[in-house]
PDB file of N, CA and C in Angstrom:
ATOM      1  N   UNK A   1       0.855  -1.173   0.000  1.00  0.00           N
ATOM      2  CA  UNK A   1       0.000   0.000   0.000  1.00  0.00           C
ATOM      3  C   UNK A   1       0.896   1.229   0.000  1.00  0.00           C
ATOM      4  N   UNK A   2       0.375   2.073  -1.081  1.00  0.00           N
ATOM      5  CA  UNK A   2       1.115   3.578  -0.821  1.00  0.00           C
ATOM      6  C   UNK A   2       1.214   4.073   0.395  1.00  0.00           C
ATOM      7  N   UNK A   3       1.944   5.052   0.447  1.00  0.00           N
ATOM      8  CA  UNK A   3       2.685   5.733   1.772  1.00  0.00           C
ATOM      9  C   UNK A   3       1.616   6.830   1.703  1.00  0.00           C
ATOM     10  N   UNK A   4       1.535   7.148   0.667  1.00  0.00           N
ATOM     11  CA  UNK A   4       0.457   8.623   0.798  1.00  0.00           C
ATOM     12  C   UNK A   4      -0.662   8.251   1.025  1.00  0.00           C
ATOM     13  N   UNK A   5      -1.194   6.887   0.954  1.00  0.00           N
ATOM     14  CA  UNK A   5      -2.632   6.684   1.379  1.00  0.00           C
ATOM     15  C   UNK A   5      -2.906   6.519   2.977  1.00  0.00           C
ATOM     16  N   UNK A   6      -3.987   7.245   3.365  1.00  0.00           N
ATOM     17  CA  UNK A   6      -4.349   7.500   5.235  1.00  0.00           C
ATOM     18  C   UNK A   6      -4.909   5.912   5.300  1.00  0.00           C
ATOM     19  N   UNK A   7      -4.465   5.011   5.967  1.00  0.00           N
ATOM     20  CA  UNK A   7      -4.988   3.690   5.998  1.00  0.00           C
ATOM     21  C   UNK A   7      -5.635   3.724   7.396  1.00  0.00           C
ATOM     22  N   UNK A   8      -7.116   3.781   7.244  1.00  0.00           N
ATOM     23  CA  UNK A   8      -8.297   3.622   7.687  1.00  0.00           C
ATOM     24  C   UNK A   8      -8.910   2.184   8.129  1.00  0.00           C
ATOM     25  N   UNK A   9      -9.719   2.219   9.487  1.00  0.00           N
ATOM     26  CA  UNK A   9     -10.337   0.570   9.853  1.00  0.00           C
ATOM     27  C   UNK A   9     -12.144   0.784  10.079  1.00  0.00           C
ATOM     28  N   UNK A  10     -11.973   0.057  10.780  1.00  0.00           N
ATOM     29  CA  UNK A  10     -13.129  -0.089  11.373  1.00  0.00           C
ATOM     30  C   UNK A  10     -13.622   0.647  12.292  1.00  0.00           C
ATOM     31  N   UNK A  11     -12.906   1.212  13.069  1.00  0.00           N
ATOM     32  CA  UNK A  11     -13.004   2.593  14.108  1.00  0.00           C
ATOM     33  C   UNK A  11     -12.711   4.059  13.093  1.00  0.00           C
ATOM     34  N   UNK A  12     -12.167   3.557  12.251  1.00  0.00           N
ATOM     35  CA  UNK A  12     -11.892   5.077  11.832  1.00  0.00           C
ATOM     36  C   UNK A  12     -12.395   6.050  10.572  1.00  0.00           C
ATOM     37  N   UNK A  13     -12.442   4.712   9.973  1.00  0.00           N
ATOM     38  CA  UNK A  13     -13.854   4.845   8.878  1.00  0.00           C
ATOM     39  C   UNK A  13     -14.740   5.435   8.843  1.00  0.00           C
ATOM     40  N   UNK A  14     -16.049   5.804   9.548  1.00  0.00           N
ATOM     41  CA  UNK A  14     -17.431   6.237   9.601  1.00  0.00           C
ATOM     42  C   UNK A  14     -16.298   8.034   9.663  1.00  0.00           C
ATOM     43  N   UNK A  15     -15.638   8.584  10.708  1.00  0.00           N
ATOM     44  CA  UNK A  15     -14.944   9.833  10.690  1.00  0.00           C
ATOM     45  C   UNK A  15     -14.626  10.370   9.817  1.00  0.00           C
ATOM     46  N   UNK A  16     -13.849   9.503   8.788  1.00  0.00           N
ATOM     47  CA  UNK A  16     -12.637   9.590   8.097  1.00  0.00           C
ATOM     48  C   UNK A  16     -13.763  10.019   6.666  1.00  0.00           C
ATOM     49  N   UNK A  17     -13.928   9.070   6.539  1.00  0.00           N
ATOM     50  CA  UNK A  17     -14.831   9.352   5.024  1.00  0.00           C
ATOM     51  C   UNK A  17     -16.544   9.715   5.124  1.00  0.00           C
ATOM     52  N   UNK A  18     -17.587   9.207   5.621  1.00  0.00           N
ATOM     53  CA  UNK A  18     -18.856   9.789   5.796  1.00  0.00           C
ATOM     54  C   UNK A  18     -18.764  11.287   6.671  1.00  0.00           C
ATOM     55  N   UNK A  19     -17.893  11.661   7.329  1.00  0.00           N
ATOM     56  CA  UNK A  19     -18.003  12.975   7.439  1.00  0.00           C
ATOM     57  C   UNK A  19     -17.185  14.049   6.847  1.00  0.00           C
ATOM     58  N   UNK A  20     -16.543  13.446   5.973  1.00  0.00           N
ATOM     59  CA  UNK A  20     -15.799  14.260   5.307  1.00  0.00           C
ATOM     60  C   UNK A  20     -16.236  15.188   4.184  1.00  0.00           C
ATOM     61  N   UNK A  21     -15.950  16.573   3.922  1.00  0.00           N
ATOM     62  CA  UNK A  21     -16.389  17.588   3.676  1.00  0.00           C
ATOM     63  C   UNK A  21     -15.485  17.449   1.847  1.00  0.00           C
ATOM     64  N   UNK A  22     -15.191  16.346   1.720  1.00  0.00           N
ATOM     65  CA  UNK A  22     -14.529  16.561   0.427  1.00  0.00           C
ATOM     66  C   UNK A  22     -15.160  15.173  -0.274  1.00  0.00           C
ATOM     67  N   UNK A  23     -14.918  14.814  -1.415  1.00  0.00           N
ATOM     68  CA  UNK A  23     -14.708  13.552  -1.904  1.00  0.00           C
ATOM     69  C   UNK A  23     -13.961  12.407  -1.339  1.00  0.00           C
ATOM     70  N   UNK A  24     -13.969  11.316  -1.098  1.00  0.00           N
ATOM     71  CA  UNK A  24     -13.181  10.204  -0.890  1.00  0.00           C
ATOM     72  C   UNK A  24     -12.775   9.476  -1.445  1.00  0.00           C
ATOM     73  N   UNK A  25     -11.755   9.115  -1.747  1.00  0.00           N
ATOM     74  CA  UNK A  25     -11.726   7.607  -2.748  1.00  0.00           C
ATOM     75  C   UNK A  25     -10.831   6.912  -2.260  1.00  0.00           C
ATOM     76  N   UNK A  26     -11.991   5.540  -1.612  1.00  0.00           N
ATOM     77  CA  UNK A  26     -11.196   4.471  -0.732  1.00  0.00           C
ATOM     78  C   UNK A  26     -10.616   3.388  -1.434  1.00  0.00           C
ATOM     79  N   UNK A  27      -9.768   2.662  -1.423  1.00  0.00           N
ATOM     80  CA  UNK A  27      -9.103   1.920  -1.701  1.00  0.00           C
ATOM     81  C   UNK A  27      -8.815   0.740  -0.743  1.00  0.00           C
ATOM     82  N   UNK A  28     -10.234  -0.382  -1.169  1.00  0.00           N
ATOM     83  CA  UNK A  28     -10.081  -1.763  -0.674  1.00  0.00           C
ATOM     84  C   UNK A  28      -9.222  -2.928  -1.072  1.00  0.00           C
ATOM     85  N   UNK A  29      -8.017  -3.219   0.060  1.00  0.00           N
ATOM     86  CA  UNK A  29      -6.602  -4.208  -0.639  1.00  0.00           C
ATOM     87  C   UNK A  29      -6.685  -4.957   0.674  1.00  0.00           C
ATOM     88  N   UNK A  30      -5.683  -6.011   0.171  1.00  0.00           N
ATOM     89  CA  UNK A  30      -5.246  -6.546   1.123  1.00  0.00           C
ATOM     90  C   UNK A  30      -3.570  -7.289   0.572  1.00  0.00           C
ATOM     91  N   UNK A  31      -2.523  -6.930   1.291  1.00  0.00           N
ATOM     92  CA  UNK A  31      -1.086  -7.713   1.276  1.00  0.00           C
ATOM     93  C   UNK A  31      -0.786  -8.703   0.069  1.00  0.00           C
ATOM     94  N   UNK A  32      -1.891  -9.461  -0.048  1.00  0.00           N
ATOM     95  CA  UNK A  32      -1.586 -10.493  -0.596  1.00  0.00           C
ATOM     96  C   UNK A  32      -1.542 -10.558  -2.145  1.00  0.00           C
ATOM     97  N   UNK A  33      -2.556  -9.410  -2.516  1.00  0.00           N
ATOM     98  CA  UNK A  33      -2.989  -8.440  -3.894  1.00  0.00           C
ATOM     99  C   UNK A  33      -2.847  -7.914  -4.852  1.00  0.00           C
ATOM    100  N   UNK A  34      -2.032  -8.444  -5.622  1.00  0.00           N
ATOM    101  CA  UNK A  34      -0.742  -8.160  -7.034  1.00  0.00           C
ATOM    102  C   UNK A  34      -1.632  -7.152  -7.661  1.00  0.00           C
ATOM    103  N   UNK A  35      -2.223  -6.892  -7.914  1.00  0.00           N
ATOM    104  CA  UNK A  35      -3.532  -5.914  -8.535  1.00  0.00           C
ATOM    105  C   UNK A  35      -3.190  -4.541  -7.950  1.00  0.00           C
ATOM    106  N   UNK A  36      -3.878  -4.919  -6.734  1.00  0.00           N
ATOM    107  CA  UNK A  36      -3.972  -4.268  -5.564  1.00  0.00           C
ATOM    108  C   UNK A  36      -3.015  -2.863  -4.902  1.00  0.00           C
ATOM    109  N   UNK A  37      -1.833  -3.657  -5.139  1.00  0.00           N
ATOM    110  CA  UNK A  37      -0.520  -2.627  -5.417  1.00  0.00           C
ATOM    111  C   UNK A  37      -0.422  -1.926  -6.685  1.00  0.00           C
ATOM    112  N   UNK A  38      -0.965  -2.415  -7.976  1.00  0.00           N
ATOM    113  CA  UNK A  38      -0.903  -1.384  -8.711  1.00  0.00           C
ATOM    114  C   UNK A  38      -1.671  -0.397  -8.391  1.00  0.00           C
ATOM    115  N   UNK A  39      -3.138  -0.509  -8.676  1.00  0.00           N
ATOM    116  CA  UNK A  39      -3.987   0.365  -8.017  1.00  0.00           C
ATOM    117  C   UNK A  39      -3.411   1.311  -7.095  1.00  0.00           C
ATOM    118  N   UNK A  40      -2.826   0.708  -5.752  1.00  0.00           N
ATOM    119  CA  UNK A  40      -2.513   1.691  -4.891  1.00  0.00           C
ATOM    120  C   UNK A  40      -1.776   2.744  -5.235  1.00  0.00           C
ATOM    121  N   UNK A  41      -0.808   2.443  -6.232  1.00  0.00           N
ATOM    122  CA  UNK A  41       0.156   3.415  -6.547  1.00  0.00           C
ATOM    123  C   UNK A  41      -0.705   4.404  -7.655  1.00  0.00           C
ATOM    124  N   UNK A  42      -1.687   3.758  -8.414  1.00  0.00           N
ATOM    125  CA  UNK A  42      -2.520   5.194  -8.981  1.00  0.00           C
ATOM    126  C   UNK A  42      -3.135   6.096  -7.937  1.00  0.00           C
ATOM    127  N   UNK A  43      -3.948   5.588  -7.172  1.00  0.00           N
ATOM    128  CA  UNK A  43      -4.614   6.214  -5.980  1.00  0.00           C
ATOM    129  C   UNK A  43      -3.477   7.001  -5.338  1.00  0.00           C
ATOM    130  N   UNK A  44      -2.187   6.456  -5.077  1.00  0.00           N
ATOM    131  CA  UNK A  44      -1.334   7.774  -4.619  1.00  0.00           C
ATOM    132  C   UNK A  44      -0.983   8.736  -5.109  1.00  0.00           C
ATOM    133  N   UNK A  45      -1.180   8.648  -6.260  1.00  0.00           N
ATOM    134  CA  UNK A  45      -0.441   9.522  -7.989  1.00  0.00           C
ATOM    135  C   UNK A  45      -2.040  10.604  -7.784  1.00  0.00           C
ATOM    136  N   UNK A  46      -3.145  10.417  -7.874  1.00  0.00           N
ATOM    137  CA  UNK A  46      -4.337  10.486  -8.009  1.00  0.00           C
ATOM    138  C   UNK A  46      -4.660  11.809  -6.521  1.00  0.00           C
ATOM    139  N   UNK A  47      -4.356  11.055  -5.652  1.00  0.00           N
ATOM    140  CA  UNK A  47      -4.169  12.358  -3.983  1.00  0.00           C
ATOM    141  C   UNK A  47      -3.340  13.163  -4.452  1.00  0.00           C
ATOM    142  N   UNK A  48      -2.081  13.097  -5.209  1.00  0.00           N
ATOM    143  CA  UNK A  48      -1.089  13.857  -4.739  1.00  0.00           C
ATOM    144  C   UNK A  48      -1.903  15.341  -6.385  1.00  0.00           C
ATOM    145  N   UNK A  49      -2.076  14.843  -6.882  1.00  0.00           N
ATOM    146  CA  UNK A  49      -2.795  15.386  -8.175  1.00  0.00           C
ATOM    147  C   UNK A  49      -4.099  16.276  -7.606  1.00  0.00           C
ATOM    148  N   UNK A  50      -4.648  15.978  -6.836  1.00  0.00           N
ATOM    149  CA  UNK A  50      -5.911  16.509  -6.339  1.00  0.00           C
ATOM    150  C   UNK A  50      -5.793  16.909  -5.494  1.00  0.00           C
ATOM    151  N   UNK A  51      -4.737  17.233  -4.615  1.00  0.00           N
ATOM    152  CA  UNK A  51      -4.816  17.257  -3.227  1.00  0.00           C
ATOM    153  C   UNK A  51      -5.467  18.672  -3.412  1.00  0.00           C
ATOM    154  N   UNK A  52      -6.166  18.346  -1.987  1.00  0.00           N
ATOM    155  CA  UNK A  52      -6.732  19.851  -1.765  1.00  0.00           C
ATOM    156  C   UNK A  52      -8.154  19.642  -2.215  1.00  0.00           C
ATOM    157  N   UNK A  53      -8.369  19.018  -3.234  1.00  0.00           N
ATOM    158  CA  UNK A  53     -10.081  18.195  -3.570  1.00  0.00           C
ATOM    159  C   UNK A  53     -10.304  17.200  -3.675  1.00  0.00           C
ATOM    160  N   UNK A  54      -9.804  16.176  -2.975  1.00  0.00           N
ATOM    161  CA  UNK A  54     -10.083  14.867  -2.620  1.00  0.00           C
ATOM    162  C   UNK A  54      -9.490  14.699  -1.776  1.00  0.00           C
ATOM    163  N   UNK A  55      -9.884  13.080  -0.706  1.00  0.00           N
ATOM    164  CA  UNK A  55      -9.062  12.813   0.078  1.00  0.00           C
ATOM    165  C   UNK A  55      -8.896  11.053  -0.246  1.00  0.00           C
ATOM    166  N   UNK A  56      -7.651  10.559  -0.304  1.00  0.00           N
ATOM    167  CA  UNK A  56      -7.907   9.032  -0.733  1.00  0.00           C
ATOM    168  C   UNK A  56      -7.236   8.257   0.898  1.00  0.00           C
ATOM    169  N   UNK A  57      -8.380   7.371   0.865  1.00  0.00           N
ATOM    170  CA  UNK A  57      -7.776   6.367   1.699  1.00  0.00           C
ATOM    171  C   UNK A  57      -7.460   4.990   1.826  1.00  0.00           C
ATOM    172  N   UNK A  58      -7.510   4.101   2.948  1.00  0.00           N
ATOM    173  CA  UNK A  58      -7.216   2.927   2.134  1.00  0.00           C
ATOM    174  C   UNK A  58      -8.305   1.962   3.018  1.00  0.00           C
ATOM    175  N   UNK A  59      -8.423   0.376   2.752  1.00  0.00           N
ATOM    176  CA  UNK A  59      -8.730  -0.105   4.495  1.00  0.00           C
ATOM    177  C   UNK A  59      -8.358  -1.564   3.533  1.00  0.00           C
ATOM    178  N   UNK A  60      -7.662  -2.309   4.407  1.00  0.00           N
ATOM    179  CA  UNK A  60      -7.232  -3.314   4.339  1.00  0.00           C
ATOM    180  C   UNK A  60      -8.108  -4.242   4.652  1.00  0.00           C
ATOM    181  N   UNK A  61      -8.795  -4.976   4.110  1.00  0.00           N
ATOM    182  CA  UNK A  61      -9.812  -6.117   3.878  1.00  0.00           C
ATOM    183  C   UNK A  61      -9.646  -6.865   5.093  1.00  0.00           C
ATOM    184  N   UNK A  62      -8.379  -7.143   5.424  1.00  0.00           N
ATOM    185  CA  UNK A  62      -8.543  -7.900   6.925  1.00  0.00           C
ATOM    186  C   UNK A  62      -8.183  -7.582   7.841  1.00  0.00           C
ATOM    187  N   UNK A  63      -8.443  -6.340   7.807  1.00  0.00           N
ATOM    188  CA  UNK A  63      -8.030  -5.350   9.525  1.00  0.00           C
ATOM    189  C   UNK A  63      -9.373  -4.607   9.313  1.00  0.00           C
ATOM    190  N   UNK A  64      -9.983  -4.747   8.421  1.00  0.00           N
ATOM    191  CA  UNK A  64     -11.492  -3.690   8.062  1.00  0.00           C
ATOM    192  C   UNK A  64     -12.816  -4.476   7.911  1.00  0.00           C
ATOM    193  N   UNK A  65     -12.960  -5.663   8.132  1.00  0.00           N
ATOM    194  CA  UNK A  65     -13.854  -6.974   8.059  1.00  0.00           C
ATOM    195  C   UNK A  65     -15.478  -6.014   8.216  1.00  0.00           C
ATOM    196  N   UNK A  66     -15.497  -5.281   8.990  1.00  0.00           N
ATOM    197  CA  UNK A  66     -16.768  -5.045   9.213  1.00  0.00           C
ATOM    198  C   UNK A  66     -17.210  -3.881   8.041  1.00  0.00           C
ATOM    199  N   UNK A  67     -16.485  -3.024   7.760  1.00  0.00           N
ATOM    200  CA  UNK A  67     -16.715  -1.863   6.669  1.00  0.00           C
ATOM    201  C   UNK A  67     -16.990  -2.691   5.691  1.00  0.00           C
ATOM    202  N   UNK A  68     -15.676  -3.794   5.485  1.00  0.00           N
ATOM    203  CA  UNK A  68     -15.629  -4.549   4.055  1.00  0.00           C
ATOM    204  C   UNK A  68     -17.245  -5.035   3.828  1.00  0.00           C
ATOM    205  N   UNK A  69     -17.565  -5.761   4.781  1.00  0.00           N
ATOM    206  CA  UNK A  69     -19.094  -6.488   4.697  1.00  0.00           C
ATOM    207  C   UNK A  69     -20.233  -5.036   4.735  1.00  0.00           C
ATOM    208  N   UNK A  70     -20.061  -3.906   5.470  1.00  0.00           N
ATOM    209  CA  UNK A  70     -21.029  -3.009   5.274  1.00  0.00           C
ATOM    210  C   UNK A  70     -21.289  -2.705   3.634  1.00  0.00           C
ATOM    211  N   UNK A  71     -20.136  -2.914   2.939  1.00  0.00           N
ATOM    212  CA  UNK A  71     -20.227  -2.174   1.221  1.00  0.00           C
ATOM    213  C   UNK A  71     -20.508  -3.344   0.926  1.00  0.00           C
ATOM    214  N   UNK A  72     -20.207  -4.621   0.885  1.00  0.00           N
ATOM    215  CA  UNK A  72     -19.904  -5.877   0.235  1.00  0.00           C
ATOM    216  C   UNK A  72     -19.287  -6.492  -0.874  1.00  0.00           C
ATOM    217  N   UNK A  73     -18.178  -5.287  -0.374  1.00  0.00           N
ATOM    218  CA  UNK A  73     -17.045  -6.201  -0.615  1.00  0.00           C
ATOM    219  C   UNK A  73     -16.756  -7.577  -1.214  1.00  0.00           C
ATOM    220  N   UNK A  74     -16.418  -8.128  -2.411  1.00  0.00           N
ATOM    221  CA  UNK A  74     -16.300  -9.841  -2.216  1.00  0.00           C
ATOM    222  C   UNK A  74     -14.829 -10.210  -2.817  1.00  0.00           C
ATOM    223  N   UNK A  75     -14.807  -8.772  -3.913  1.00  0.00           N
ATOM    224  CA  UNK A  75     -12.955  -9.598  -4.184  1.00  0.00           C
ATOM    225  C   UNK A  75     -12.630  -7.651  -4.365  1.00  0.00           C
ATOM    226  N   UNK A  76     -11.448  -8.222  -4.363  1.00  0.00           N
ATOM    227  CA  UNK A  76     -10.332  -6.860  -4.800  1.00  0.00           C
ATOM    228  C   UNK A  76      -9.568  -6.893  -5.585  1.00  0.00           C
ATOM    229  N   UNK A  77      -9.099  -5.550  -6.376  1.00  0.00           N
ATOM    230  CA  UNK A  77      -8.683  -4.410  -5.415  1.00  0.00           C
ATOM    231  C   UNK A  77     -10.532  -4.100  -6.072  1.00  0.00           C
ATOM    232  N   UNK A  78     -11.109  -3.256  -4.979  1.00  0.00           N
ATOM    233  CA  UNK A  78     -11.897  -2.413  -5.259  1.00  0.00           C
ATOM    234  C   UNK A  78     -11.941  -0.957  -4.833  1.00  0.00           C
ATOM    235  N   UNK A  79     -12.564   0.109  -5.530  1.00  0.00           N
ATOM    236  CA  UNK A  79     -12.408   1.584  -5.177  1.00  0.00           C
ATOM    237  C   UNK A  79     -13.661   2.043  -4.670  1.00  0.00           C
ATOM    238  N   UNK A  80     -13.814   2.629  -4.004  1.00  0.00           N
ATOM    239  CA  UNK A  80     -15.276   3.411  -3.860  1.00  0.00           C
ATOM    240  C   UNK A  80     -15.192   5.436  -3.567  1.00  0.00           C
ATOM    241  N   UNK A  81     -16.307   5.392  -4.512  1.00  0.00           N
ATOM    242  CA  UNK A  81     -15.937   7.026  -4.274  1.00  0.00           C
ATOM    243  C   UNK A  81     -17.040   7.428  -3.614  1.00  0.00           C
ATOM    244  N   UNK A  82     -17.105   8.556  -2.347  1.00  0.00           N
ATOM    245  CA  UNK A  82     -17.639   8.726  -1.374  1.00  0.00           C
ATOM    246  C   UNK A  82     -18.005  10.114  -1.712  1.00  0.00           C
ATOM    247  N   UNK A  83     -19.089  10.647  -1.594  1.00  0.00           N
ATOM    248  CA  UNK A  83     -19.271  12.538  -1.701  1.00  0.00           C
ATOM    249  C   UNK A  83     -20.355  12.653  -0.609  1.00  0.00           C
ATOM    250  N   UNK A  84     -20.380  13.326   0.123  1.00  0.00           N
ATOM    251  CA  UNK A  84     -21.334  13.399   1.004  1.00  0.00           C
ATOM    252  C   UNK A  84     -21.474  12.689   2.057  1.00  0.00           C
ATOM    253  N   UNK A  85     -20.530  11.314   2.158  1.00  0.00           N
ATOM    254  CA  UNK A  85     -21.273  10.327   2.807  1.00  0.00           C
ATOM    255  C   UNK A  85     -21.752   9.263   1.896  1.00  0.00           C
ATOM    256  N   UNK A  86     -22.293   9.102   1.110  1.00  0.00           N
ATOM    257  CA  UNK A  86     -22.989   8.551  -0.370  1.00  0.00           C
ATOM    258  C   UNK A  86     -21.872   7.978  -0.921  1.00  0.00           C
ATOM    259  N   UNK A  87     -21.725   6.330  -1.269  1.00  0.00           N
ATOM    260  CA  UNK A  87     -21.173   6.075  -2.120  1.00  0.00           C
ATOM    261  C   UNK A  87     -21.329   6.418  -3.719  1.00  0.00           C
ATOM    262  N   UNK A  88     -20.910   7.127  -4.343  1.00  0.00           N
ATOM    263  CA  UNK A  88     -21.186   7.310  -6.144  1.00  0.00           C
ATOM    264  C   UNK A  88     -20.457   6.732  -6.701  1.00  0.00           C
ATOM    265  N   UNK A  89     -19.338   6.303  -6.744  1.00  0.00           N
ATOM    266  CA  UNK A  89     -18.795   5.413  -7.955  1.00  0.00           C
ATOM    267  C   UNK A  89     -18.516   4.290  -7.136  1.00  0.00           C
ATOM    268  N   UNK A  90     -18.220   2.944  -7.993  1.00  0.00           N
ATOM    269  CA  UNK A  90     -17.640   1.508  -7.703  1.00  0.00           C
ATOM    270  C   UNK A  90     -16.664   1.192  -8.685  1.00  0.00           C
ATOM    271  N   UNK A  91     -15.644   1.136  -8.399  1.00  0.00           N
ATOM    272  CA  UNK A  91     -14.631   0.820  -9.546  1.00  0.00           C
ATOM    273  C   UNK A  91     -13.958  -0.704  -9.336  1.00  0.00           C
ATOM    274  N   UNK A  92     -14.184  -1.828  -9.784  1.00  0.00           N
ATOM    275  CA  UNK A  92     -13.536  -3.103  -9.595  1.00  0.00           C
ATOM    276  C   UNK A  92     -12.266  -3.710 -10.121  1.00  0.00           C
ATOM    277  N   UNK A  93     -11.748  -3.816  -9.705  1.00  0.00           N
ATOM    278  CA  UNK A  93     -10.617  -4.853 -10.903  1.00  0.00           C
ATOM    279  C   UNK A  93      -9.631  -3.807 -11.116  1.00  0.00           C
ATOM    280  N   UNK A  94      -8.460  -4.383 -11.287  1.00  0.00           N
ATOM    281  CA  UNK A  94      -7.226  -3.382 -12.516  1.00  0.00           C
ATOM    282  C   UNK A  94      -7.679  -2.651 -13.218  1.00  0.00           C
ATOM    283  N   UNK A  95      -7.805  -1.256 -12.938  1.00  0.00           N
ATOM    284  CA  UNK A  95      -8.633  -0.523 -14.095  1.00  0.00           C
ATOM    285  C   UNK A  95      -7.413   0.230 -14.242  1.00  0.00           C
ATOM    286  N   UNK A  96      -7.529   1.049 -15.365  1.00  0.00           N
ATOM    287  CA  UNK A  96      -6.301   2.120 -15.817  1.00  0.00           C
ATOM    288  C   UNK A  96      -6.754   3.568 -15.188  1.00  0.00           C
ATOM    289  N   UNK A  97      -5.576   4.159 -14.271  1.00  0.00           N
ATOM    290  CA  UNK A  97      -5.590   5.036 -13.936  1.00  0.00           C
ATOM    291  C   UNK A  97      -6.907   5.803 -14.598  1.00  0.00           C
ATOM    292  N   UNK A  98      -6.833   6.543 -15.967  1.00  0.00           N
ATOM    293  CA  UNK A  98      -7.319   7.380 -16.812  1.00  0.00           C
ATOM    294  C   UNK A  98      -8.704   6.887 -16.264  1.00  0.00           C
ATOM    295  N   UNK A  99      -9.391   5.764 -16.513  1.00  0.00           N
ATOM    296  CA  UNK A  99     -10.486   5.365 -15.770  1.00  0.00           C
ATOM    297  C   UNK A  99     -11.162   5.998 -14.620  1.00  0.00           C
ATOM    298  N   UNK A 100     -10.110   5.906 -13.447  1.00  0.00           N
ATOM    299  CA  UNK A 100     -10.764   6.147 -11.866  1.00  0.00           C
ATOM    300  C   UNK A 100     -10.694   7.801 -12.409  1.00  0.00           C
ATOM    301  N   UNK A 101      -9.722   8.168 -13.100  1.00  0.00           N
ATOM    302  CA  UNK A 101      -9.764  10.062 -12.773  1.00  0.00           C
ATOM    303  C   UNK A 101     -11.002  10.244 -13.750  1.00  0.00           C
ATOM    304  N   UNK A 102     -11.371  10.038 -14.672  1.00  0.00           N
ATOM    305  CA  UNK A 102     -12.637   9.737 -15.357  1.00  0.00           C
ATOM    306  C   UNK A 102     -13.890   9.884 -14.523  1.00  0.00           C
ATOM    307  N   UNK A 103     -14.188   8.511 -13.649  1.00  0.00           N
ATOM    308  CA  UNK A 103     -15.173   8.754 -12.578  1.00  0.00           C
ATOM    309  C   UNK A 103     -15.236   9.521 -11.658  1.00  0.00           C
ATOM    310  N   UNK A 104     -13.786  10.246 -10.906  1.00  0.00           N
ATOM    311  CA  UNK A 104     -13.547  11.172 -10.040  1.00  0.00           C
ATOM    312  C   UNK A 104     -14.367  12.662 -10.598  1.00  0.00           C
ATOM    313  N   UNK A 105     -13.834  12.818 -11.873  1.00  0.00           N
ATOM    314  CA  UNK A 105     -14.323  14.111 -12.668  1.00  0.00           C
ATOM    315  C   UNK A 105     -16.091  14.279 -13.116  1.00  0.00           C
ATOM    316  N   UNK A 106     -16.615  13.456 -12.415  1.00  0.00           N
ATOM    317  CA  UNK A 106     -17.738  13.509 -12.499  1.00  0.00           C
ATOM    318  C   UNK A 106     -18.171  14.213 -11.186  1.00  0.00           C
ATOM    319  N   UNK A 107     -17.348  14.025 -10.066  1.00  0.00           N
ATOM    320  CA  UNK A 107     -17.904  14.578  -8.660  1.00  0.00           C
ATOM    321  C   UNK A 107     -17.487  15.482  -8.163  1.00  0.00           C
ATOM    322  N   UNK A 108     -16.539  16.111  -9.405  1.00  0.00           N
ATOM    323  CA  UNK A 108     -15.745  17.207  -8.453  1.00  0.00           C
ATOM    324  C   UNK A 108     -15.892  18.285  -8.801  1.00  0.00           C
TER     325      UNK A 108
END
C-alpha cells in the first residue's frame, strides 16, 4: 500500500470518510494483492494530483472486516468514491488510472 494513502479501519472509517467535507476515494486491498498494489500506486499519484479536492484512503480487507461487509465487498482491489457520505462510484478490478480520474471528474 502507498505511503500517501491515510490507511483507515473499522473505528476510523465512519470519521474519516462519511463525514468528510470533500470527496473520498477508498481503496479496498489486502497484502496479498498483485492488482492491488498497482492500483494503490494510482490512488497515490491520483491524492497527490488533487490534493486539496479529494481525500484518498485505504482499508485493508482484513483489519477492516466489518466496513468490508457493510459495502460488500467480495474480491479486490476495489475503489469506492464517497461525496457526502454517499457512495457514487464503484470501480472493480485493474482498471487504468485514466479510468478512476474519469469517474472522479464527475464529482468534483
Amino acid at each position: 500500500m502507498a505511503a500517501d494513502i491515510l490507511q483507515i479501519d473499522d473505528e476510523t472509517f465512519d470519521g474519516v470518510v462519511l463525514t468528510s467535507g470533500l470527496p473520498v476515494l477508498v481503496d479496498f486491498w489486502a497484502d496479498w494483492c498483485a492488482p492491488c498494489k498497482t492500483i494503490a500506486s494510482f490512488v497515490a499519484e491520483i491524492g497527490r494530483e488533487y490534493e486539496g479536492r479529494i481525500k484518498v484512503a485505504g482499508v485493508n480487507v482484513e483489519r477492516g472486516v466489518r466496513i468490508t461487509s457493510r459495502y460488500g465487498i467480495r474480491g479486490i482491489p476495489v475503489l469506492l468514491l464517497f461525496k457526502a457520505g454517499e457512495v457514487k462510484e464503484t470501480l472493480v478490478g485493474l482498471i487504468p488510472k485514466e479510468r478512476i480520474i474519469e469517474a472522479l471528474s464527475r464529482w468534483l
